[in-house]
Protein backbone atom coordinates (compact mmCIF):
# COMPACT_ATOMS: atom_id res chain seq x y z
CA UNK A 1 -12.35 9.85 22.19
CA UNK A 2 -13.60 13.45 20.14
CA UNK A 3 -13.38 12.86 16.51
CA UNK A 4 -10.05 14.76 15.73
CA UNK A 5 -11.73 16.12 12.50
CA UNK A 6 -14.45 17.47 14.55
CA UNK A 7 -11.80 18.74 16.98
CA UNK A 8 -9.73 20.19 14.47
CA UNK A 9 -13.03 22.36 13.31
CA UNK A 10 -13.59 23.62 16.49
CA UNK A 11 -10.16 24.80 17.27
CA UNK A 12 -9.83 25.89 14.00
CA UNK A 13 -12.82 28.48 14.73
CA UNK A 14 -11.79 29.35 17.71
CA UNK A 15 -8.53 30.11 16.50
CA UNK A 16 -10.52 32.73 13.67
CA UNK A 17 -12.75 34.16 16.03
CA UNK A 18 -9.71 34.75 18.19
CA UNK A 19 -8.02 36.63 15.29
CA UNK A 20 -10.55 38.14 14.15
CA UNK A 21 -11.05 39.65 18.07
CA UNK A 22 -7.81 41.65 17.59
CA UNK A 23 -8.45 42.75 13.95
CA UNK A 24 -10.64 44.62 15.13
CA UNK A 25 -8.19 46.79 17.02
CA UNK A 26 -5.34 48.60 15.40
CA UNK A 27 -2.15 46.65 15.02
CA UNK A 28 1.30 47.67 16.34
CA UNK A 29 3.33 44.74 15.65
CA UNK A 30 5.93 44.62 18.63
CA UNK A 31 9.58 46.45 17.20
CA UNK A 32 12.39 44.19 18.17
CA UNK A 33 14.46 47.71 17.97
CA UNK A 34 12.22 49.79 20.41
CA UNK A 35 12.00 48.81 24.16
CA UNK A 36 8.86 47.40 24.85
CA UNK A 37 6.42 46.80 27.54
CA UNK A 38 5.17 43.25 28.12
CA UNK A 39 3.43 40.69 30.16
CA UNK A 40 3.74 37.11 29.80
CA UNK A 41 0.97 35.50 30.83
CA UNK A 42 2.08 31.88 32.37
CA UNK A 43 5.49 33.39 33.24
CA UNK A 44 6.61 30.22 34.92
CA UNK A 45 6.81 27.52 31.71
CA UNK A 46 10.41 25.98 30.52
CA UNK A 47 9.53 27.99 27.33
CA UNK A 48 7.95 31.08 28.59
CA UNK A 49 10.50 32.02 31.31
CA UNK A 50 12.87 31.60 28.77
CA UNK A 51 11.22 34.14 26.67
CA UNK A 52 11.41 36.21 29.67
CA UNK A 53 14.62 36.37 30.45
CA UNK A 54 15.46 37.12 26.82
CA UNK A 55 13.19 39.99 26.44
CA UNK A 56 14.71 41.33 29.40
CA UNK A 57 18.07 41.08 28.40
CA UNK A 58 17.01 42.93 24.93
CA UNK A 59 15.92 45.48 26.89
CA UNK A 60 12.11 45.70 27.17
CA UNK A 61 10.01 46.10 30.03
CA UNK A 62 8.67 42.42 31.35
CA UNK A 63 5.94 41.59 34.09
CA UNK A 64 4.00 38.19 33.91
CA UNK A 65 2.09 36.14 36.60
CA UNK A 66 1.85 32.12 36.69
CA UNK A 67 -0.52 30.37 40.04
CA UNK A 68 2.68 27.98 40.80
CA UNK A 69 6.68 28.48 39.34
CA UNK A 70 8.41 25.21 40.03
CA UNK A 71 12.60 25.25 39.85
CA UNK A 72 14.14 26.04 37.65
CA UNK A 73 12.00 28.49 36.68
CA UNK A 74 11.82 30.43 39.78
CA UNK A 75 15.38 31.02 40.63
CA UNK A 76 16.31 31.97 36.95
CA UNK A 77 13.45 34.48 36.75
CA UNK A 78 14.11 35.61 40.54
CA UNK A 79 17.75 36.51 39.98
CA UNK A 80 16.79 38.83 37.26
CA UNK A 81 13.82 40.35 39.35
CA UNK A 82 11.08 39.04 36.83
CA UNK A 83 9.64 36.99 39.83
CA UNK A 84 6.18 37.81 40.50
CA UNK A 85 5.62 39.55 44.01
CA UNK A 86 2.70 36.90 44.35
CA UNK A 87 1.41 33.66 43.08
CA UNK A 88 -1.88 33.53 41.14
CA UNK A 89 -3.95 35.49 38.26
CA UNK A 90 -4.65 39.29 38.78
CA UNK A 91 -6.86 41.51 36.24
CA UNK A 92 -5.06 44.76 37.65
CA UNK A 93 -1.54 44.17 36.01
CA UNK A 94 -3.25 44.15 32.33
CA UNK A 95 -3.29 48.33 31.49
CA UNK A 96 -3.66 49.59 28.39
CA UNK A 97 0.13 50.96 28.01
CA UNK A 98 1.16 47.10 27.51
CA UNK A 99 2.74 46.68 24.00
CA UNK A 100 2.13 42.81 24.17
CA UNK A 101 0.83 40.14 26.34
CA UNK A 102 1.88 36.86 25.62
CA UNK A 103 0.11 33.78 26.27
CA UNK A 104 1.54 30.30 27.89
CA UNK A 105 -0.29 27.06 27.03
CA UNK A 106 -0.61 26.91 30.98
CA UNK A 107 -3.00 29.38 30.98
CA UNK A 108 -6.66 28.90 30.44
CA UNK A 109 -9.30 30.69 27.84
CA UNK A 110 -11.07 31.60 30.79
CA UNK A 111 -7.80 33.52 32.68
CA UNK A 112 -8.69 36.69 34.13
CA UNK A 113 -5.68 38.31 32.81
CA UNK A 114 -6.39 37.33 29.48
CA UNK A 115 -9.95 38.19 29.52
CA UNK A 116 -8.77 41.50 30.65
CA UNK A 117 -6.39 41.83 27.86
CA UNK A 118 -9.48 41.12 25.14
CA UNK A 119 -11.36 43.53 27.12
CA UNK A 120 -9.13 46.56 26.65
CA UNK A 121 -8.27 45.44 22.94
CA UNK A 122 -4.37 44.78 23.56
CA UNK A 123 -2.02 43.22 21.70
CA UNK A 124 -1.83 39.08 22.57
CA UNK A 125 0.11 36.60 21.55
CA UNK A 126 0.54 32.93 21.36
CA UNK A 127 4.42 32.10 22.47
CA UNK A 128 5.47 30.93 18.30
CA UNK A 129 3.74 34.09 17.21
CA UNK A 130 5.62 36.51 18.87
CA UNK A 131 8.80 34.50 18.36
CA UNK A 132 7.44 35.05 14.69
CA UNK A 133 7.08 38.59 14.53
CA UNK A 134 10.79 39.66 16.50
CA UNK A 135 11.96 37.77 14.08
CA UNK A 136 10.21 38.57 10.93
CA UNK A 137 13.15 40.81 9.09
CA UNK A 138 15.67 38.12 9.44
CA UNK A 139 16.29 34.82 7.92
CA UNK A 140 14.61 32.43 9.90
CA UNK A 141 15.42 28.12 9.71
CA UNK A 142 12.71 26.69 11.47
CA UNK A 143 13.84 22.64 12.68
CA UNK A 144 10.95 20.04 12.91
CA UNK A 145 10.48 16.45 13.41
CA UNK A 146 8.96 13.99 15.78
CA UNK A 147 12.53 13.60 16.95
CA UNK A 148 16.29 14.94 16.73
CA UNK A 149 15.21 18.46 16.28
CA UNK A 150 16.16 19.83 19.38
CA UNK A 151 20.14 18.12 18.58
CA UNK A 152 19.83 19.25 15.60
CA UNK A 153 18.90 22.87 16.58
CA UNK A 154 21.74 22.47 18.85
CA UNK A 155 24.44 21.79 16.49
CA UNK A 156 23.61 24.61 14.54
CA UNK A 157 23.73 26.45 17.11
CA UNK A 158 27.26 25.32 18.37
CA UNK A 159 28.56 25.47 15.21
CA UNK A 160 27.45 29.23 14.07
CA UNK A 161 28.42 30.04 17.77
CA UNK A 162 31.87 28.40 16.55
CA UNK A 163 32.25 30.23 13.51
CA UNK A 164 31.62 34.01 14.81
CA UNK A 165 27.80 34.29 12.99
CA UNK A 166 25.50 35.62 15.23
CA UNK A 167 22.20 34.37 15.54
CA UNK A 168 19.19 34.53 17.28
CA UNK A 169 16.66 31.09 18.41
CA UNK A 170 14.87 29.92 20.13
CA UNK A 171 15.94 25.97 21.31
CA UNK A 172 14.40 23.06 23.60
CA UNK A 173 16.97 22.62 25.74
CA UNK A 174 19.81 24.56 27.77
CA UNK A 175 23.08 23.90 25.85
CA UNK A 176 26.98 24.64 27.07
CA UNK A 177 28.14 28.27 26.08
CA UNK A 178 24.57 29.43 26.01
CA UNK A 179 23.14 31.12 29.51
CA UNK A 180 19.26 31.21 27.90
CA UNK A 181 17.34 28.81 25.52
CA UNK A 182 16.03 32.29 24.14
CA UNK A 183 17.78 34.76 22.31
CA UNK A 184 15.89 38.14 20.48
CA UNK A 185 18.41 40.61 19.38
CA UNK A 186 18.40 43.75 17.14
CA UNK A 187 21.54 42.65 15.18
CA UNK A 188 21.48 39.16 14.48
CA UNK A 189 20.38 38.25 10.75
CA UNK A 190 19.66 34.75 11.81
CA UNK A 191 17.17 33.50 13.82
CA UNK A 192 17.72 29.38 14.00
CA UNK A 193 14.48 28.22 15.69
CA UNK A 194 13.32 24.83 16.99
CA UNK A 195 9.79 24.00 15.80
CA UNK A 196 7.32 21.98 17.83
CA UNK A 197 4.29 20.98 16.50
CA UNK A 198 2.29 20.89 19.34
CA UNK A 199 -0.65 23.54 20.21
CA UNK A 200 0.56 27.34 20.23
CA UNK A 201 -1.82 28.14 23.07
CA UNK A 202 -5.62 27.87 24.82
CA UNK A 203 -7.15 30.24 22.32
CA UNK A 204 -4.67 29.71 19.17
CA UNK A 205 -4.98 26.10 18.32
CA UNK A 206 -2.36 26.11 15.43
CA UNK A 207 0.72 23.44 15.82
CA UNK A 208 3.65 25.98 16.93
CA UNK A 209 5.71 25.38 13.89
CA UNK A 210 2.85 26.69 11.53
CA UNK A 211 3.24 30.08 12.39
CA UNK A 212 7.17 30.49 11.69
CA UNK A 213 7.41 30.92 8.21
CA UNK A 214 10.82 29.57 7.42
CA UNK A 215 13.29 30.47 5.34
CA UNK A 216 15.44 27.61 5.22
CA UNK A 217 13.02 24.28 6.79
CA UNK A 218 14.47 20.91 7.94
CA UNK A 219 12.66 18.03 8.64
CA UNK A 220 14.24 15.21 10.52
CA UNK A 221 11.63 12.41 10.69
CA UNK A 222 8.15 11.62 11.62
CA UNK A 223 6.81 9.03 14.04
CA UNK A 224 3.21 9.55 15.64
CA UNK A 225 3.00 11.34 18.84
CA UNK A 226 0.79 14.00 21.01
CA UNK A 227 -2.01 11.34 20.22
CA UNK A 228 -4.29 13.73 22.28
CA UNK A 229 -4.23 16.13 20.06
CA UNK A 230 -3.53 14.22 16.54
CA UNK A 231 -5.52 11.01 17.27
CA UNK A 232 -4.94 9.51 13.57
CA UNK A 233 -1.10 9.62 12.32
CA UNK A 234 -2.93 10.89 8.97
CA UNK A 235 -3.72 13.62 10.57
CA UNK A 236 0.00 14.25 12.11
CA UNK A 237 1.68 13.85 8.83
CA UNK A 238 -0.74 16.67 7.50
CA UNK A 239 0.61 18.73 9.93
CA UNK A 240 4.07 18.37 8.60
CA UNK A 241 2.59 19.10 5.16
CA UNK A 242 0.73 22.66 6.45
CA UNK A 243 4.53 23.13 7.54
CA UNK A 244 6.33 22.73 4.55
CA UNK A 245 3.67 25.15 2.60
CA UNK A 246 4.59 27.83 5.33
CA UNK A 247 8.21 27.62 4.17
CA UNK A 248 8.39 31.23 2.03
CA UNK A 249 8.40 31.21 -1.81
CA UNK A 250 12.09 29.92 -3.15
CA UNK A 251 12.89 29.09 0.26
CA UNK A 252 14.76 26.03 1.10
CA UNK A 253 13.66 22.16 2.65
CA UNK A 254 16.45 19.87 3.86
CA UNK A 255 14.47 16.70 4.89
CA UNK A 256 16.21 12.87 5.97
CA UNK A 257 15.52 11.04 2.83
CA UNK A 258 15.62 7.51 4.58
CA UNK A 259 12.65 8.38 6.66
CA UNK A 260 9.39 6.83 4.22
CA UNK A 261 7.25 9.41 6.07
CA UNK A 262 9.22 11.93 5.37
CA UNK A 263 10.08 11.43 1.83
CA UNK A 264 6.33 11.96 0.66
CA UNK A 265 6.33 15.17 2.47
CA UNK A 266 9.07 16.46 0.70
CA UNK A 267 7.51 14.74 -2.64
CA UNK A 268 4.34 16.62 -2.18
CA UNK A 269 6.27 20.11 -1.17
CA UNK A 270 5.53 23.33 -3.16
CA UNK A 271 7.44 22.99 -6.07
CA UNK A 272 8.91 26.05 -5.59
CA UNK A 273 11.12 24.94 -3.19
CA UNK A 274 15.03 23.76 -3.53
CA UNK A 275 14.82 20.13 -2.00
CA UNK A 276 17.93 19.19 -0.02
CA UNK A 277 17.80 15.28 0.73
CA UNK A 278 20.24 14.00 3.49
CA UNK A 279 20.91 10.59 5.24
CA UNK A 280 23.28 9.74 8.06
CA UNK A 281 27.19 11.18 7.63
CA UNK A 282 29.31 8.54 7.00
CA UNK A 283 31.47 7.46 10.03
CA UNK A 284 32.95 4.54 11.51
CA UNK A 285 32.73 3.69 15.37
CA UNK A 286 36.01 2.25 16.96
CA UNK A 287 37.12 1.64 20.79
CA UNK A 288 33.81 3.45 22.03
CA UNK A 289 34.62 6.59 19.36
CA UNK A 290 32.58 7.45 16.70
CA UNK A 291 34.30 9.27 13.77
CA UNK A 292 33.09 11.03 10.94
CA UNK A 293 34.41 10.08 6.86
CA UNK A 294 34.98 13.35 5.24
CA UNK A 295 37.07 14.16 2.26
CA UNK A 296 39.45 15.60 4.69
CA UNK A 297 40.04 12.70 6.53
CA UNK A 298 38.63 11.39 9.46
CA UNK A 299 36.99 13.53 12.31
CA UNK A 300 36.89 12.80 16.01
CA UNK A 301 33.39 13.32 17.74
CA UNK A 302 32.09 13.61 21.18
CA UNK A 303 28.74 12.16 20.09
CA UNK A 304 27.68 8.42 19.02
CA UNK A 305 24.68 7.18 17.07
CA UNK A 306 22.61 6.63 13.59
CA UNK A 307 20.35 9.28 14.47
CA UNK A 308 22.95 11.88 15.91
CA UNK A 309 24.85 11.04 12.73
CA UNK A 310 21.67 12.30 10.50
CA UNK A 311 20.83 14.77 13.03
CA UNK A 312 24.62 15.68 11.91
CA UNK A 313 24.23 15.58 7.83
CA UNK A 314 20.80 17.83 8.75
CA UNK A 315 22.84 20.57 10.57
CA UNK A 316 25.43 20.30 8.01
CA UNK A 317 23.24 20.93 5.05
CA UNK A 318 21.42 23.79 7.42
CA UNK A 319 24.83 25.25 7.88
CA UNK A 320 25.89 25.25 4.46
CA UNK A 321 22.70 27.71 3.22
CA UNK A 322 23.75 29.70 6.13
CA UNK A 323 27.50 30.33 4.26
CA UNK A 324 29.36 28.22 6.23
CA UNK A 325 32.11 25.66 5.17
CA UNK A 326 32.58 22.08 5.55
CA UNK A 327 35.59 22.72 7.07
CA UNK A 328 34.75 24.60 9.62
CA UNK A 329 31.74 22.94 10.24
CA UNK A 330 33.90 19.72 10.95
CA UNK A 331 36.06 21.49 12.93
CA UNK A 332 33.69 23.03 15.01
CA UNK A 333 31.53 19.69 15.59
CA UNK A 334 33.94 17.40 17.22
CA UNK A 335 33.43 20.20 20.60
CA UNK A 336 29.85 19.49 20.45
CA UNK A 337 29.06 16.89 23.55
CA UNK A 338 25.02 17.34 23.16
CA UNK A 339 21.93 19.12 24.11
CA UNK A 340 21.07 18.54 27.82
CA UNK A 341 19.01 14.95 28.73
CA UNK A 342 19.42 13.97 24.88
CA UNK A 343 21.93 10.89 25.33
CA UNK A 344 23.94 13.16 27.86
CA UNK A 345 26.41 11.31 30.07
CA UNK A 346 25.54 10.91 33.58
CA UNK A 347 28.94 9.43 34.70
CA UNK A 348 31.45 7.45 32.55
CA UNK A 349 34.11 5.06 34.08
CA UNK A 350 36.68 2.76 32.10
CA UNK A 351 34.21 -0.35 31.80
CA UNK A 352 30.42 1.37 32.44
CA UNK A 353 28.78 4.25 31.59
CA UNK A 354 25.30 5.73 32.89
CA UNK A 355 23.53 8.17 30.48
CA UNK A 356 20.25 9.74 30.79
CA UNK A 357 18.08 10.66 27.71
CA UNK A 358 14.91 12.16 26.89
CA UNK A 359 13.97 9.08 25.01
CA UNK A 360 10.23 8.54 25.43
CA UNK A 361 8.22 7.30 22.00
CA UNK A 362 8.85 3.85 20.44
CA UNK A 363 11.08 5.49 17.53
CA UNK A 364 13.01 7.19 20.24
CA UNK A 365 13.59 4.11 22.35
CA UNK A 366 14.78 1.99 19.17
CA UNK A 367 17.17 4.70 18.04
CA UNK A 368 18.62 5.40 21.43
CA UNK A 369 19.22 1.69 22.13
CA UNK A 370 20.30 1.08 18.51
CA UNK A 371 23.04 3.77 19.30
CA UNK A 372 24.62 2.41 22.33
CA UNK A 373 24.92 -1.74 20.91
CA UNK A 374 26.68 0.47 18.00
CA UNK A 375 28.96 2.72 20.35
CA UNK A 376 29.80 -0.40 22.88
CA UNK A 377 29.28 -3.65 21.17
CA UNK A 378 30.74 -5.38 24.01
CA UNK A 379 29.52 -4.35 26.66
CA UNK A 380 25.88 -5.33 28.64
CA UNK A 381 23.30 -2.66 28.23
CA UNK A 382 20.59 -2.32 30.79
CA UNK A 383 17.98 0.14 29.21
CA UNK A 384 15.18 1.52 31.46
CA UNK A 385 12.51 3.84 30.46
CA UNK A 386 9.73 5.82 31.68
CA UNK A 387 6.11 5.79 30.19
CA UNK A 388 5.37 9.23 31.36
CA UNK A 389 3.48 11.07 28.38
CA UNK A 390 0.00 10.92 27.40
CA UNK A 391 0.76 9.33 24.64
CA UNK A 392 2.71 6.24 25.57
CA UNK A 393 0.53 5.27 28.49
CA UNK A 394 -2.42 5.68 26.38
CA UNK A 395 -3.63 1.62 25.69
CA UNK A 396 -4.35 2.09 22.10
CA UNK A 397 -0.70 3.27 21.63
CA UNK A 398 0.71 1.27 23.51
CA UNK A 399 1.31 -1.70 20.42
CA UNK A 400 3.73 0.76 18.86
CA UNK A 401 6.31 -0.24 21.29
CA UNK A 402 6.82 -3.69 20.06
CA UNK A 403 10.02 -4.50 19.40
CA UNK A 404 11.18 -1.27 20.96
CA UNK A 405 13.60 -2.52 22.84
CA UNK A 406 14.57 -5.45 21.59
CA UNK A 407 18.29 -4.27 21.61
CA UNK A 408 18.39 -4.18 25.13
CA UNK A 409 20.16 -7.17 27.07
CA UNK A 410 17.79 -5.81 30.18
CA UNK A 411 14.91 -4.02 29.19
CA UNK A 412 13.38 -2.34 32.50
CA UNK A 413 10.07 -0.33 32.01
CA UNK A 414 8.38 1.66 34.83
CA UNK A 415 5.07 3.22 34.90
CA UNK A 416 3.26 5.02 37.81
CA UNK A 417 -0.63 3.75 38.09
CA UNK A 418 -1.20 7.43 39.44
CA UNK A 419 0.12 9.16 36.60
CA UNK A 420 -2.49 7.28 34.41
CA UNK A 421 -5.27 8.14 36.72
CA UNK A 422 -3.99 11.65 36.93
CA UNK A 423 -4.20 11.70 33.35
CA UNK A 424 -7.88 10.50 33.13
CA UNK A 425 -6.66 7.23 31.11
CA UNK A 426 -7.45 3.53 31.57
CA UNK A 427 -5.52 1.51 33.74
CA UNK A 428 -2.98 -0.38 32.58
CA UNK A 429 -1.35 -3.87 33.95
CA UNK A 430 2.00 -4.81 33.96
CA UNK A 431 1.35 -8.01 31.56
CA UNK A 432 -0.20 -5.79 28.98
CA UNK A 433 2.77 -3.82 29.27
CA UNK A 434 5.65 -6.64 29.09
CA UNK A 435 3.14 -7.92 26.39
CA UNK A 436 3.23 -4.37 24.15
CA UNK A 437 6.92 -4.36 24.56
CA UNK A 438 6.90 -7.99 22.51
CA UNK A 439 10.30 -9.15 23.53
CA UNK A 440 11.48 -11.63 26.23
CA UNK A 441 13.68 -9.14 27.73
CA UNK A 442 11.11 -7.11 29.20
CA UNK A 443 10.13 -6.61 32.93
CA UNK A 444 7.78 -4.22 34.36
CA UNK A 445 7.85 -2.02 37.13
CA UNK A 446 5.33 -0.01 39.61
CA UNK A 447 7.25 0.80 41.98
CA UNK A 448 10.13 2.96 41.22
CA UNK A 449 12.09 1.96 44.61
CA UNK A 450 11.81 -1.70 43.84
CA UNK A 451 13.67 -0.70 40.15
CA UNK A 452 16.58 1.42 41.87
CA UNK A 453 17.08 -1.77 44.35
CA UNK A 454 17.06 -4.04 41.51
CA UNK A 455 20.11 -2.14 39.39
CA UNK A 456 21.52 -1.95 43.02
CA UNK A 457 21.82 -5.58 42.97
CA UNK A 458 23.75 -5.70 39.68
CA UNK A 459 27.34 -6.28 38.87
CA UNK A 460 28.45 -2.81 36.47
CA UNK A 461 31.87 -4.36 35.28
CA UNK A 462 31.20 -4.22 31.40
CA UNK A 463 27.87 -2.87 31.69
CA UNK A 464 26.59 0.20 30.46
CA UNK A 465 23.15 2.01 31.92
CA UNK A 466 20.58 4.43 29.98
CA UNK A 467 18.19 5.90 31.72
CA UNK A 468 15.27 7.15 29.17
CA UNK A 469 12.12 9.95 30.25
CA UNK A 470 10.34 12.88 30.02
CA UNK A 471 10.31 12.35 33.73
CA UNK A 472 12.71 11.45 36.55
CA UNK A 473 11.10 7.88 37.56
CA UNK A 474 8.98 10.40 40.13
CA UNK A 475 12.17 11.41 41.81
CA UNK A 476 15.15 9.22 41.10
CA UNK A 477 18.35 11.24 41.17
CA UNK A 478 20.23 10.50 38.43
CA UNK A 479 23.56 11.97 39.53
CA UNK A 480 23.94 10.03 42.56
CA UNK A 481 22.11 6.96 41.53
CA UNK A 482 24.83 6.83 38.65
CA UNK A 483 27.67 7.46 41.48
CA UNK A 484 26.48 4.72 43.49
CA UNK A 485 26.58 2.23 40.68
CA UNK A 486 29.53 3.10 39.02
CA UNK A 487 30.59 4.96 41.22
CA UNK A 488 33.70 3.12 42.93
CA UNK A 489 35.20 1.38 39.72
């Protein structure tokens, strides 16, 4: 494996010569109140379509190309006419009346598009950098963590939704009430934006969340992941530290206190900064229902879990620097039911429930487990989960998933051989998987058919199933997997 400091020096240079390419041009940042003309190369990405569609809607002019647009991509950008006429990269659509052209990280350094766009000295972008600059005369609370930040960019969401504030962001995941995981507006003095810290793009190597520049920061823990990139978890806790020195001068960092990792962040944060520490809300869980303590007495939820409950305290602290009260952030909380695949409910009978969750890195899989023995002590749970990721079918990461899920009265962990070779990484065997996992209630499988059969052949009275990936188990359908379990109770 490269050296990650070596790495980090390259795409650190490439990163300068790339900005120092369009310094030498004269800069019209992009006016979030004047229509503009842009093309977004990569149109097809979860992310970038998104940004699409929301540019349209504000009003601007929007082309892009991407060589394949899987669903549902396609029909979202299609129904606004933002579909490209044709598959595939072409030089011709670059002119030099674009205002912007905007960059995917499915796009290549080498794209013809883009090499076009250099050529004639035009505006580009990296996806977080032009978030960045429509956004730069408001108030912007960046969200980051290794998990939880997409809930708790959610809740925020739902709760200044709630209480009339507008707001712009920019979020992971497509949540009830909202028809885009975009928004850019000329009248919102908010922008509430979800920050990853993975790469920005080809040709601007800088973790997403560096280029924000928060006003308000939250940080909701760290656990080692995109080892591909960050191959030491020294060097992925220093990119949480580049983070919080991006937050602006006097600006605010609400951080989860009982995360170690976390804690010496915020210890070695500017000093300039107000420090908000937060742990998990007090609640109590009783007959399947989770309920928060307040002073007010006690308040119903819709969601379960340690981590939702700090993911919870986060938002609330968020909230609270944004002007709203704890009153009617408790009132508007109990409607939230979740951000879509993050422990959202499948199908839910009187004695079994089936939830699917995005769930993918040891932390994850300890937490989501950990929730559910909490929510329905009583009750079997049969846990399967996906290695999909780099990451966690990588064999030197693999020992982080000891104990994982331990919780678990059925662990079940599947794991396609040709997603490893796809991925260029050494083969793995089933015993060296049961063997990472470190608990007797492990079995592995290869063969995603042979899994479904196997839950087929279970009894579901006083049984609950979660269902945790990135992926889909290369093609499982959730819905009707879930109906045919469950389905006839």
């Amino acid at each position: 494996m490269t050296n990650f400091n070596t790495s980090y020096l390259i795409n650190q240079q490439q990163t300068s010569v790339f900005m120092d390419l369009r310094s030498q041009f004269a800069c019209r940042i992009p006016n979030v109140n004047i229509p503009m003309k842009v093309h977004l190369i990569a149109i097809g990405g979860s992310a970038m379509h998104n940004l699409a569609i929301a540019l349209h809607q504000k009003g601007d002019v929007v082309t892009g190309s991407d060589d394949e647009i899987f669903e549902p991509s396609r029909t979202r950008l299609a129904d606004r006419g933002l579909i490209p006429a044709s598959d595939g990269w072409f030089a011709e659509k670059i002119t030099e009346d674009l205002d912007a052209v905007i960059v995917g990280m499915h796009a290549r350094a080498d794209n013809p598009e883009l090499i076009e766009a250099q050529r004639l000295g035009l505006q580009i972008f990296s996806y977080p950098e032009y978030i960045f600059h429509q956004t730069s005369d408001k108030k912007r609370v960046v969200i980051g963590g290794s998990h939880g930040k997409t809930t708790t960019t959610s809740m925020i969401l739902h709760v200044l939704q709630a209480c009339g504030m507008e707001a712009d962001y920019l979020v992971g995941a497509q949540l009830e009430g909202f028809d885009c995981m975009v928004r850019l507006s000329s009248t919102a003095q908010v922008a509430v934006i979800e920050g990853d810290e993975y790469l920005s793009s080809p040709i601007d190597r800088r973790p997403k969340f560096h280029l924000y520049q928060p006003d308000i920061a939250l940080i909701t823990g760290i656990a080692w992941d995109h080892i591909n990139v960050f191959p030491t978890f020294e060097n992925y806790i220093d990119q949480f530290k580049i983070f919080t020195e991006q937050i602006t001068p006097n600006g605010k960092l609400v951080y989860c206190k009982t995360d170690a990792e976390v804690q010496r962040v915020a210890d070695e944060a500017p000093s300039n900064l107000q420090k908000i520490a937060y742990a998990a809300h007090p609640h109590v869980v009783r007959d399947g229902v989770t309920y928060l303590l307040t002073d007010g007495g006690e308040v119903r939820l819709r969601i379960f879990g340690e981590h939702n409950m700090q993911n919870l305290n986060g938002a609330l602290q968020v909230c609270a620097c944004l002007g709203i009260s704890e009153k009617d952030f408790y009132a508007a909380i109990q409607s939230f039911k979740g951000a879509s695949k993050r422990l959202e409910p499948v199908l839910e009978k009187s004695d079994a429930v089936v939830f699917k969750d995005f769930a993918h890195s040891p932390s994850k899989l300890k937490a989501t487990t950990s929730a559910f023995k909490e929510q329905y002590p009583q009750r079997r749970l049969i846990a399967c989960m996906e290695l999909h990721t780099f990451s966690s079918l990588n064999k030197t990461f693999l020992a982080h998933y000891d104990q994982s899920m331990l919780l678990a009265d059925e662990a079940l962990v599947y794991f396609n051989p040709h997603t490893i070779s796809h991925k260029k990484l050494e083969p793995l065997s089933t015993d060296e998987v049961r063997l990472a996992f470190g608990s007797d209630n492990v079995v592995v499988y290869t063969d995603a058919k042979a899994l479904v059969a196997y839950l087929k052949s279970l009894q579901w009275h006083d049984t609950n199933l979660l269902l945790m990936t990135s992926g889909n188990f290369d093609g499982v359908d959730f819905a009707q997997l879930a109906q045919e379990l469950i389905g006839s109770h």
